[in-house]
PDB file of N, CA and C in Angstrom:
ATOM      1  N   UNK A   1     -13.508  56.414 -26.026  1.00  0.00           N
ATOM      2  CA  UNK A   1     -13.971  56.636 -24.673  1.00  0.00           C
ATOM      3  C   UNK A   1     -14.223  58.131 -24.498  1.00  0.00           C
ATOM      4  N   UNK A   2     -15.429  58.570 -24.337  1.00  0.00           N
ATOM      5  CA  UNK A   2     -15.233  59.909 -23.503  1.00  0.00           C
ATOM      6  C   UNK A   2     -15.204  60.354 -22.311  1.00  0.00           C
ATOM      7  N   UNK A   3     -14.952  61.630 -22.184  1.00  0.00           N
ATOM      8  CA  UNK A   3     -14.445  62.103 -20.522  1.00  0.00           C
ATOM      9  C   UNK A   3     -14.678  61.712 -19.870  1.00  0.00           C
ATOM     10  N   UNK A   4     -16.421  62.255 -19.870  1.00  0.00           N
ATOM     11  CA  UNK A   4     -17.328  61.450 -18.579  1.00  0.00           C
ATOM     12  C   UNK A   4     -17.425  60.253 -18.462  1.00  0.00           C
ATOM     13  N   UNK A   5     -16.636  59.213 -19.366  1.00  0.00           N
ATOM     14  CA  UNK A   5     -16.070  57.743 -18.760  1.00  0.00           C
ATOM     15  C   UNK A   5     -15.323  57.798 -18.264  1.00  0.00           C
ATOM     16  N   UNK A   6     -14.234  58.425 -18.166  1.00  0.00           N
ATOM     17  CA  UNK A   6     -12.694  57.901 -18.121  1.00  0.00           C
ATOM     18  C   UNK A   6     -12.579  58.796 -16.609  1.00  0.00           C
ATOM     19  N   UNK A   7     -13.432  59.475 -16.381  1.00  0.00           N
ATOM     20  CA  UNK A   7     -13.417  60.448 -15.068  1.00  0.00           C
ATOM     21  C   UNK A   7     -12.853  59.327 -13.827  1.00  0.00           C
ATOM     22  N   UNK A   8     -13.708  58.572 -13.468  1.00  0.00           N
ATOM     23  CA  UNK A   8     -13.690  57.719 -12.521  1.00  0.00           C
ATOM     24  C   UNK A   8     -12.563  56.953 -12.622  1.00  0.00           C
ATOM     25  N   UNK A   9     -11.463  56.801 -13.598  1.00  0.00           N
ATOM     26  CA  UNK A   9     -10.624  56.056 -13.407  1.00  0.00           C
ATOM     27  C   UNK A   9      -9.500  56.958 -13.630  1.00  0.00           C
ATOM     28  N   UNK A  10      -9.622  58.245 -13.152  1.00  0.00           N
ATOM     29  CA  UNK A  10      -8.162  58.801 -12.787  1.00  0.00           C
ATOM     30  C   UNK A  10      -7.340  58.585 -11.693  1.00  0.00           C
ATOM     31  N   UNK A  11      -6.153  58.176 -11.733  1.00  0.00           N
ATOM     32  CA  UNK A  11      -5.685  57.390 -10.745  1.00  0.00           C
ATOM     33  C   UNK A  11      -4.626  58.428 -10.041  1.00  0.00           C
ATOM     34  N   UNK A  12      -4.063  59.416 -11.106  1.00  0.00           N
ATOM     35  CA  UNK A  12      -3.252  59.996 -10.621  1.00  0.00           C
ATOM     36  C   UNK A  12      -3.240  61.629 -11.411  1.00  0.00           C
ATOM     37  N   UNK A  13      -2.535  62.810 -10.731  1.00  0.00           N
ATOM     38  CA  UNK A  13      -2.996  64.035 -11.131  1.00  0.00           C
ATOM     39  C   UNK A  13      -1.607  64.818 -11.193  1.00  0.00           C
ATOM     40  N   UNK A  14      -1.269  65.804 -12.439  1.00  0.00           N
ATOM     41  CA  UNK A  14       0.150  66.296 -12.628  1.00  0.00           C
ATOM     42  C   UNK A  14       0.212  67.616 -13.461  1.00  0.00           C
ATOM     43  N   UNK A  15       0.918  68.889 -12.477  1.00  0.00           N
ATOM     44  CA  UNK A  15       0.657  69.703 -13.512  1.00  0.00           C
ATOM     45  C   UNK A  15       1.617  69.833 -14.518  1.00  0.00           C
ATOM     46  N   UNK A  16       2.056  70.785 -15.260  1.00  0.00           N
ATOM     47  CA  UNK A  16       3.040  70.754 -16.083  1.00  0.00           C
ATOM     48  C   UNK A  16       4.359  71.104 -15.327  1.00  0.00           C
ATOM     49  N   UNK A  17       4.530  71.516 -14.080  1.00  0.00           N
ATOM     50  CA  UNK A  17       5.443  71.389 -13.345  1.00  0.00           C
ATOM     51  C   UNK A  17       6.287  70.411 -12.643  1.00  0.00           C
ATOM     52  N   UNK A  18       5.390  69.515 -12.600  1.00  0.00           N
ATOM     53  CA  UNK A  18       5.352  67.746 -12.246  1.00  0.00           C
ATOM     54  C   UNK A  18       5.291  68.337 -10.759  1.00  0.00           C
ATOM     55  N   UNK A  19       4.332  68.844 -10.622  1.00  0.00           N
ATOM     56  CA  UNK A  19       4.104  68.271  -9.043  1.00  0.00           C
ATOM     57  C   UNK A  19       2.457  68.032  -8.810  1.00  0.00           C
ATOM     58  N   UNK A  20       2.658  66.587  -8.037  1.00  0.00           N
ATOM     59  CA  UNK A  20       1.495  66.083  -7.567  1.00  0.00           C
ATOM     60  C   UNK A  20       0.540  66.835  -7.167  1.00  0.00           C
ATOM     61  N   UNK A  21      -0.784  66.929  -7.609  1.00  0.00           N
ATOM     62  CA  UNK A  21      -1.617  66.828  -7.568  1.00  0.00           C
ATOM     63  C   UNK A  21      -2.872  66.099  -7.076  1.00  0.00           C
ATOM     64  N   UNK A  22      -3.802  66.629  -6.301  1.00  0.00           N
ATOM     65  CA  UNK A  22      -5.331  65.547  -6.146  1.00  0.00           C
ATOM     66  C   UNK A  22      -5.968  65.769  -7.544  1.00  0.00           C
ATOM     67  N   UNK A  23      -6.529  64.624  -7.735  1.00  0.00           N
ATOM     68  CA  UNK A  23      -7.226  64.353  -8.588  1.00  0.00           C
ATOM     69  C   UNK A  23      -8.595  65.536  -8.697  1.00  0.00           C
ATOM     70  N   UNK A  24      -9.069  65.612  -7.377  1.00  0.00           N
ATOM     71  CA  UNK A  24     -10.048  66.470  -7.125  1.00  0.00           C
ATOM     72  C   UNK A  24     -10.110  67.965  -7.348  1.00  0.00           C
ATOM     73  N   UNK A  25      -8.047  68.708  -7.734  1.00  0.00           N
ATOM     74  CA  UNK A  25      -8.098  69.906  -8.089  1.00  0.00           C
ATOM     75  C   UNK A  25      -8.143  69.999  -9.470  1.00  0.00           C
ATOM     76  N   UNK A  26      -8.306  69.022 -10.078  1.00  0.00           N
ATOM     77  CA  UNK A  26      -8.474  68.679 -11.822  1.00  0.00           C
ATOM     78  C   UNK A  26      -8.952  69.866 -12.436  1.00  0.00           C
ATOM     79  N   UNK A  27      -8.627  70.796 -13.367  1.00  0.00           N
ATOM     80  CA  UNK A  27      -9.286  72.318 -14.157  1.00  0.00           C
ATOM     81  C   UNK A  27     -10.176  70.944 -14.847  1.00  0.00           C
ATOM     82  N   UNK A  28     -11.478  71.595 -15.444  1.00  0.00           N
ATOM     83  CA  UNK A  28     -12.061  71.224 -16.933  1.00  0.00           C
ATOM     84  C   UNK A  28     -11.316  71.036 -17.981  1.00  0.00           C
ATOM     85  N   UNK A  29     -10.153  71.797 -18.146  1.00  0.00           N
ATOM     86  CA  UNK A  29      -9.478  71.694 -19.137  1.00  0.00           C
ATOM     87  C   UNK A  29      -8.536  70.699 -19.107  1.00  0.00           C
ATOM     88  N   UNK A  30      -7.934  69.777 -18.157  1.00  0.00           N
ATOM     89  CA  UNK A  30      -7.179  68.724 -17.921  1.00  0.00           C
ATOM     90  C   UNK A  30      -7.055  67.652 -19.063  1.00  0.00           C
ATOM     91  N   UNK A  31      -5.920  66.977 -20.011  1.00  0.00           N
ATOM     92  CA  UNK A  31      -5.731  66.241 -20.695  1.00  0.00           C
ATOM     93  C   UNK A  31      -5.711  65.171 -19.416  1.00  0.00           C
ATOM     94  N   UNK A  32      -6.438  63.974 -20.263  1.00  0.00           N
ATOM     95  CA  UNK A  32      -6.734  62.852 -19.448  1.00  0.00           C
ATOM     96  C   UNK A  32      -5.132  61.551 -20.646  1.00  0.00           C
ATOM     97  N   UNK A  33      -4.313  61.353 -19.896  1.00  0.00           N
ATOM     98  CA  UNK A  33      -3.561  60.469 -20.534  1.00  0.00           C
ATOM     99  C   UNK A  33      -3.925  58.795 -19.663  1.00  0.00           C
ATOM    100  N   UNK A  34      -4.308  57.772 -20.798  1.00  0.00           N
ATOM    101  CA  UNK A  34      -4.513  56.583 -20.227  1.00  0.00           C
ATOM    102  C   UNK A  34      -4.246  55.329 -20.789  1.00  0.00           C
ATOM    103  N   UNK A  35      -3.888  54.449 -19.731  1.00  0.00           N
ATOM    104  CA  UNK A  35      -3.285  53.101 -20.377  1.00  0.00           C
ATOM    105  C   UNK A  35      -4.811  51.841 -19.865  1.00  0.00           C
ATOM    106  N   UNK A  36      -4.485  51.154 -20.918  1.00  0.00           N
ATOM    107  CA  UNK A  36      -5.245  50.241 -20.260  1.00  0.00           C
ATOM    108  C   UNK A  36      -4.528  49.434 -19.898  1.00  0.00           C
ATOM    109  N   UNK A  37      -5.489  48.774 -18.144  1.00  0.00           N
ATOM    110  CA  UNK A  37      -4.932  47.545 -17.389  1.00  0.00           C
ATOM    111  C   UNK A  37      -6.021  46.861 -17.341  1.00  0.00           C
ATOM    112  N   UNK A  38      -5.577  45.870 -17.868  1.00  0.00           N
ATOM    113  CA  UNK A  38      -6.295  44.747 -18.131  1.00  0.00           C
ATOM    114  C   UNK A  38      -7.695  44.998 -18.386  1.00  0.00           C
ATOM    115  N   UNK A  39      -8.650  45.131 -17.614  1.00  0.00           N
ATOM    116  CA  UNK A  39     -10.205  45.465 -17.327  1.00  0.00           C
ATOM    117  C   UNK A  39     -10.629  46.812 -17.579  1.00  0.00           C
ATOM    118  N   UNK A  40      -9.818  47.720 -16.811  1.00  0.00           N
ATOM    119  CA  UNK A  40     -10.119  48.952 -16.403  1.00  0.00           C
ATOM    120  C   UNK A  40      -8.909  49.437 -16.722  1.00  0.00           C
ATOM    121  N   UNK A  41      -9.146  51.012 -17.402  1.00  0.00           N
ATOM    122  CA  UNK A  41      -7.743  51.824 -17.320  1.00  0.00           C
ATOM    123  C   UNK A  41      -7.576  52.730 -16.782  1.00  0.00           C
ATOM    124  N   UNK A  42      -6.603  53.601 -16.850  1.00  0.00           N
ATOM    125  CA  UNK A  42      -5.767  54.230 -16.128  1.00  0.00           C
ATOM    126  C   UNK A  42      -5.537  55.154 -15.982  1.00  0.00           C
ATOM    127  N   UNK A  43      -5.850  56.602 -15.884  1.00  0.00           N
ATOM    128  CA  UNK A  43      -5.597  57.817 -16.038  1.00  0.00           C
ATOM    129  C   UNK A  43      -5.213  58.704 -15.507  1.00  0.00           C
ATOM    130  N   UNK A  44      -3.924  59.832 -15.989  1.00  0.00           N
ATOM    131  CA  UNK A  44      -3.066  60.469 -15.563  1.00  0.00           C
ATOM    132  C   UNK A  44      -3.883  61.896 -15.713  1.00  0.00           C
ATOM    133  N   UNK A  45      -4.280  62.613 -14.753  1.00  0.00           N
ATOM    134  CA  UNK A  45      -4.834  63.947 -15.267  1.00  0.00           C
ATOM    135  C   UNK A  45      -3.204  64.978 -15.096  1.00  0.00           C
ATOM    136  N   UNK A  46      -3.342  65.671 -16.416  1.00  0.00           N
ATOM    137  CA  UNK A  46      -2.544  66.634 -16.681  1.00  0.00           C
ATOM    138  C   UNK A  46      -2.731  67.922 -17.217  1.00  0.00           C
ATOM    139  N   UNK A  47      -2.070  69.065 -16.125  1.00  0.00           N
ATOM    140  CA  UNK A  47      -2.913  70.799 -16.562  1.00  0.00           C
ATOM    141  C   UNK A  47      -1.597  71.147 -16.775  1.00  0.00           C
ATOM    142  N   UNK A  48      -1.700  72.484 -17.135  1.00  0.00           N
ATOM    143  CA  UNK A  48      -0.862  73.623 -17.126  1.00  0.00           C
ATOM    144  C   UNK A  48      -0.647  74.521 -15.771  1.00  0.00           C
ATOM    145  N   UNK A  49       0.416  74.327 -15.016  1.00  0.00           N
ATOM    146  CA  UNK A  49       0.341  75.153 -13.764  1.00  0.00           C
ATOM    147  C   UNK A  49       0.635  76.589 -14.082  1.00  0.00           C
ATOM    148  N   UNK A  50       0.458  76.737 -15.233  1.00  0.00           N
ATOM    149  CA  UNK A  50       0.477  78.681 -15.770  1.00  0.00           C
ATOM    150  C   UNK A  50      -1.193  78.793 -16.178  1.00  0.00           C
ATOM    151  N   UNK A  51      -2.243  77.541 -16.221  1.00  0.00           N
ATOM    152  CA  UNK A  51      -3.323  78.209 -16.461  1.00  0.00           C
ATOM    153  C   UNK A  51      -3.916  77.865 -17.627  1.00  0.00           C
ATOM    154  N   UNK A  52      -3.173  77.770 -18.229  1.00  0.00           N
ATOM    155  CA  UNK A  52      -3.238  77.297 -19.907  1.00  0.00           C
ATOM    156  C   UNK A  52      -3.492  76.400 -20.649  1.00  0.00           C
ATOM    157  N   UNK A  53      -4.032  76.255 -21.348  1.00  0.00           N
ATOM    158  CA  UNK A  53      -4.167  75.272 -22.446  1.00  0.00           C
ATOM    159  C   UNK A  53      -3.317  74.103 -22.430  1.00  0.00           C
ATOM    160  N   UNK A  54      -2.961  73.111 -22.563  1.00  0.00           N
ATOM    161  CA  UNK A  54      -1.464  72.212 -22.577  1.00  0.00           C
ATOM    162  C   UNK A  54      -1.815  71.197 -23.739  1.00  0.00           C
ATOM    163  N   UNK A  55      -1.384  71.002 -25.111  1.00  0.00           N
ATOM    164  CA  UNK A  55      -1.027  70.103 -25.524  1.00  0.00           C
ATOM    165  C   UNK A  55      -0.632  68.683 -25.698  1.00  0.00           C
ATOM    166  N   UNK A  56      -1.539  68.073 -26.327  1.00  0.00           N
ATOM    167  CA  UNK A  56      -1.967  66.660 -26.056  1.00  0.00           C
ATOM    168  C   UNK A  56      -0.357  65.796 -26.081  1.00  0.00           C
ATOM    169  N   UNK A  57       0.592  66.087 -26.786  1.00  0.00           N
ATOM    170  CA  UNK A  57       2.214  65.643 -26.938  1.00  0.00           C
ATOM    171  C   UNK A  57       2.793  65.905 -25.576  1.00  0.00           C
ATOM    172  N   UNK A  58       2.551  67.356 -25.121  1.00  0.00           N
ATOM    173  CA  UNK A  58       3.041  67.526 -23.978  1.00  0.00           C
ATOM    174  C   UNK A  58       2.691  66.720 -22.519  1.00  0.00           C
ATOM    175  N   UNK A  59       1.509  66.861 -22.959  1.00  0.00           N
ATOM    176  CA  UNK A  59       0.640  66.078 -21.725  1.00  0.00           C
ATOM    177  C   UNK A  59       1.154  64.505 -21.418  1.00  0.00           C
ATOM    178  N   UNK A  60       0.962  63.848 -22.713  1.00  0.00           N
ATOM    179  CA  UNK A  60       1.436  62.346 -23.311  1.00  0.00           C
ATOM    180  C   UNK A  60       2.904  62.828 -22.145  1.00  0.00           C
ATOM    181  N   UNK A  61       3.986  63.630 -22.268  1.00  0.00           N
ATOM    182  CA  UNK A  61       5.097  63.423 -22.055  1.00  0.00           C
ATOM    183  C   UNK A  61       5.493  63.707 -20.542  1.00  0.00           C
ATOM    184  N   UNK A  62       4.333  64.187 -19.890  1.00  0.00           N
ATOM    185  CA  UNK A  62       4.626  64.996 -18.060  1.00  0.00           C
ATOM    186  C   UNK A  62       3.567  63.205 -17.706  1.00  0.00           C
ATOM    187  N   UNK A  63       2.874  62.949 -18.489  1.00  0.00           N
ATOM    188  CA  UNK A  63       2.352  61.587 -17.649  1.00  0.00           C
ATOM    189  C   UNK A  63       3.285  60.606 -17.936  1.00  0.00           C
ATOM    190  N   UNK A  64       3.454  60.110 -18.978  1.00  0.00           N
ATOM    191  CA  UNK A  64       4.873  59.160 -19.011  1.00  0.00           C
ATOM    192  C   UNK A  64       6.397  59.299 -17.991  1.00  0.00           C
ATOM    193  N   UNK A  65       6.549  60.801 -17.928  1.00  0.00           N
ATOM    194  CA  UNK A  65       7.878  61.203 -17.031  1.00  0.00           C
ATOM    195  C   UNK A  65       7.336  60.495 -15.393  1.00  0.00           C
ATOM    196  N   UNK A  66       6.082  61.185 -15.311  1.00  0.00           N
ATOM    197  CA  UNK A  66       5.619  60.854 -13.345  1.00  0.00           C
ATOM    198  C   UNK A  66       5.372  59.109 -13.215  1.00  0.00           C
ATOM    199  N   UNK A  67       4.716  58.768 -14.458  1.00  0.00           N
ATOM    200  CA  UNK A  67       4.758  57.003 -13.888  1.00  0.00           C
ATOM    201  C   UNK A  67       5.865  56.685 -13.796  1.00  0.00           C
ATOM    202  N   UNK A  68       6.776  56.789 -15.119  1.00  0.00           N
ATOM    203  CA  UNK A  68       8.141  56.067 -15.120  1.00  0.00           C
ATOM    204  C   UNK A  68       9.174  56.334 -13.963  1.00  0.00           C
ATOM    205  N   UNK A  69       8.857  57.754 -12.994  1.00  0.00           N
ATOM    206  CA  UNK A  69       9.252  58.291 -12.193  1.00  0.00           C
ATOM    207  C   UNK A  69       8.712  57.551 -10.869  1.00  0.00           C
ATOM    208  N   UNK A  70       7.792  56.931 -10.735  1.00  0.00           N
ATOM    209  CA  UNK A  70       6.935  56.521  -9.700  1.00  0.00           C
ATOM    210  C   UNK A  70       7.276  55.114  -9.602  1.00  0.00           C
ATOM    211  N   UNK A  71       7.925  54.383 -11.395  1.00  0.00           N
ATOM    212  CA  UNK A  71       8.211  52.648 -11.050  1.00  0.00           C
ATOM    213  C   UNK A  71       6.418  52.009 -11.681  1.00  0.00           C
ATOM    214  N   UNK A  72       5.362  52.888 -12.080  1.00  0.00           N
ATOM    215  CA  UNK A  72       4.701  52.130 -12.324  1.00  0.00           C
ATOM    216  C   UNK A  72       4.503  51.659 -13.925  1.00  0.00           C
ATOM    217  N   UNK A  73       5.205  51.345 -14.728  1.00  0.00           N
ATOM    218  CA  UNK A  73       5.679  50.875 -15.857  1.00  0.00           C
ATOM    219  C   UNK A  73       6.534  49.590 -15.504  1.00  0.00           C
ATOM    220  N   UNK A  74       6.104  48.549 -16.210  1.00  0.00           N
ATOM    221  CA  UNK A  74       6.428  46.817 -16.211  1.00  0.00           C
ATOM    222  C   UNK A  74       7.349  46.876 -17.243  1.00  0.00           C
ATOM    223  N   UNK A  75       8.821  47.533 -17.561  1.00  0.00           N
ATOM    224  CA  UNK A  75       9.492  47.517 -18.381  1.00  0.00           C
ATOM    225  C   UNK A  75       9.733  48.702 -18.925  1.00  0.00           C
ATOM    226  N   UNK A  76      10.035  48.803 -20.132  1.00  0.00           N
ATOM    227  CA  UNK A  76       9.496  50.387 -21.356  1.00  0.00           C
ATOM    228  C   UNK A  76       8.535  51.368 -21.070  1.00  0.00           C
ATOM    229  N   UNK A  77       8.564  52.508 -20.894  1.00  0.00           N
ATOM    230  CA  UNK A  77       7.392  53.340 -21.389  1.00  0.00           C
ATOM    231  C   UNK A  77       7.006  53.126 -22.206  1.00  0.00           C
ATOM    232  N   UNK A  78       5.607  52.554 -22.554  1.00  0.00           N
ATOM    233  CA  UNK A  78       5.020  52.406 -23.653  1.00  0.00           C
ATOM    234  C   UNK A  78       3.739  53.288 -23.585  1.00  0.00           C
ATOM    235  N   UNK A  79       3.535  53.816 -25.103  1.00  0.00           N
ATOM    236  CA  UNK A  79       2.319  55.094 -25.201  1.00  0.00           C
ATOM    237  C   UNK A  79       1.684  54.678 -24.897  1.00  0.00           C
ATOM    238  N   UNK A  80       0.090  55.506 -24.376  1.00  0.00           N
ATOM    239  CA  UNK A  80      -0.522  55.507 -23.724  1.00  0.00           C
ATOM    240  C   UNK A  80      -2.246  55.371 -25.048  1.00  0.00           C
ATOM    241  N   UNK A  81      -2.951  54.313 -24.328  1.00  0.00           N
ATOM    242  CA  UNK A  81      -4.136  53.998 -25.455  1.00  0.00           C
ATOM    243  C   UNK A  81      -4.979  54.871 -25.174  1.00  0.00           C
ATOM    244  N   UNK A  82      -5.080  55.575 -24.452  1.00  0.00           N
ATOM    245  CA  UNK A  82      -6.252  57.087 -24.590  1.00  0.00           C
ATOM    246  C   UNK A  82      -5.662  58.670 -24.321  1.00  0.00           C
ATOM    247  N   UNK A  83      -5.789  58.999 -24.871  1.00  0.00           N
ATOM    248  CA  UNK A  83      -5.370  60.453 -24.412  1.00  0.00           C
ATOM    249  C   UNK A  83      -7.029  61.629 -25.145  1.00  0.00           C
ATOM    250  N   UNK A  84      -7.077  62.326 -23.946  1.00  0.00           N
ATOM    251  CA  UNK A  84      -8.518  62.909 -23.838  1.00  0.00           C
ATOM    252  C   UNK A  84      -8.581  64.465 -23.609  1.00  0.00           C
ATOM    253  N   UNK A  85      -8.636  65.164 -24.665  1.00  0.00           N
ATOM    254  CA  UNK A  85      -8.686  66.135 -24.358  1.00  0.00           C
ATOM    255  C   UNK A  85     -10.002  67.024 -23.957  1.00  0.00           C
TER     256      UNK A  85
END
């Protein structure tokens, strides 16, 4: 999948600080972490609130913390089928 797919299905936005975010203050540089649901998937946009670059492991790990934090996981954290840098 690339970016300019997966744009429209960001559902939720996090910097490396874990605090919420609009989707709409998204940098260019934002790792897109995403699960698929059922049809359509899912995507966590994640920056660096220092500015920076952020790492696709790291990213994987501030979007897993805010869903599992939020209750939207059906069990386990389980990894995520796109991650987009």
């Amino acid at each position: 999948m690339r970016r300019s797919d997966a744009l429209p299905y960001v559902g939720h936005a996090v910097d490396s600080a874990l605090a919420v975010r609009k989707p709409a203050e998204m940098p260019h540089d934002a790792v897109l972490v995403g699960w698929q649901c059922g049809f359509e998937p899912m995507f966590v946009a994640v920056w660096s609130y220092f500015g920076c670059a952020i790492c696709p492991d790291e990213a994987i790990e501030i979007a897993c913390d805010y869903l599992d934090e939020i209750g939207w996981f059906n069990g386990p954290v389980r990894e995520p089928d796109y991650v987009i840098q």
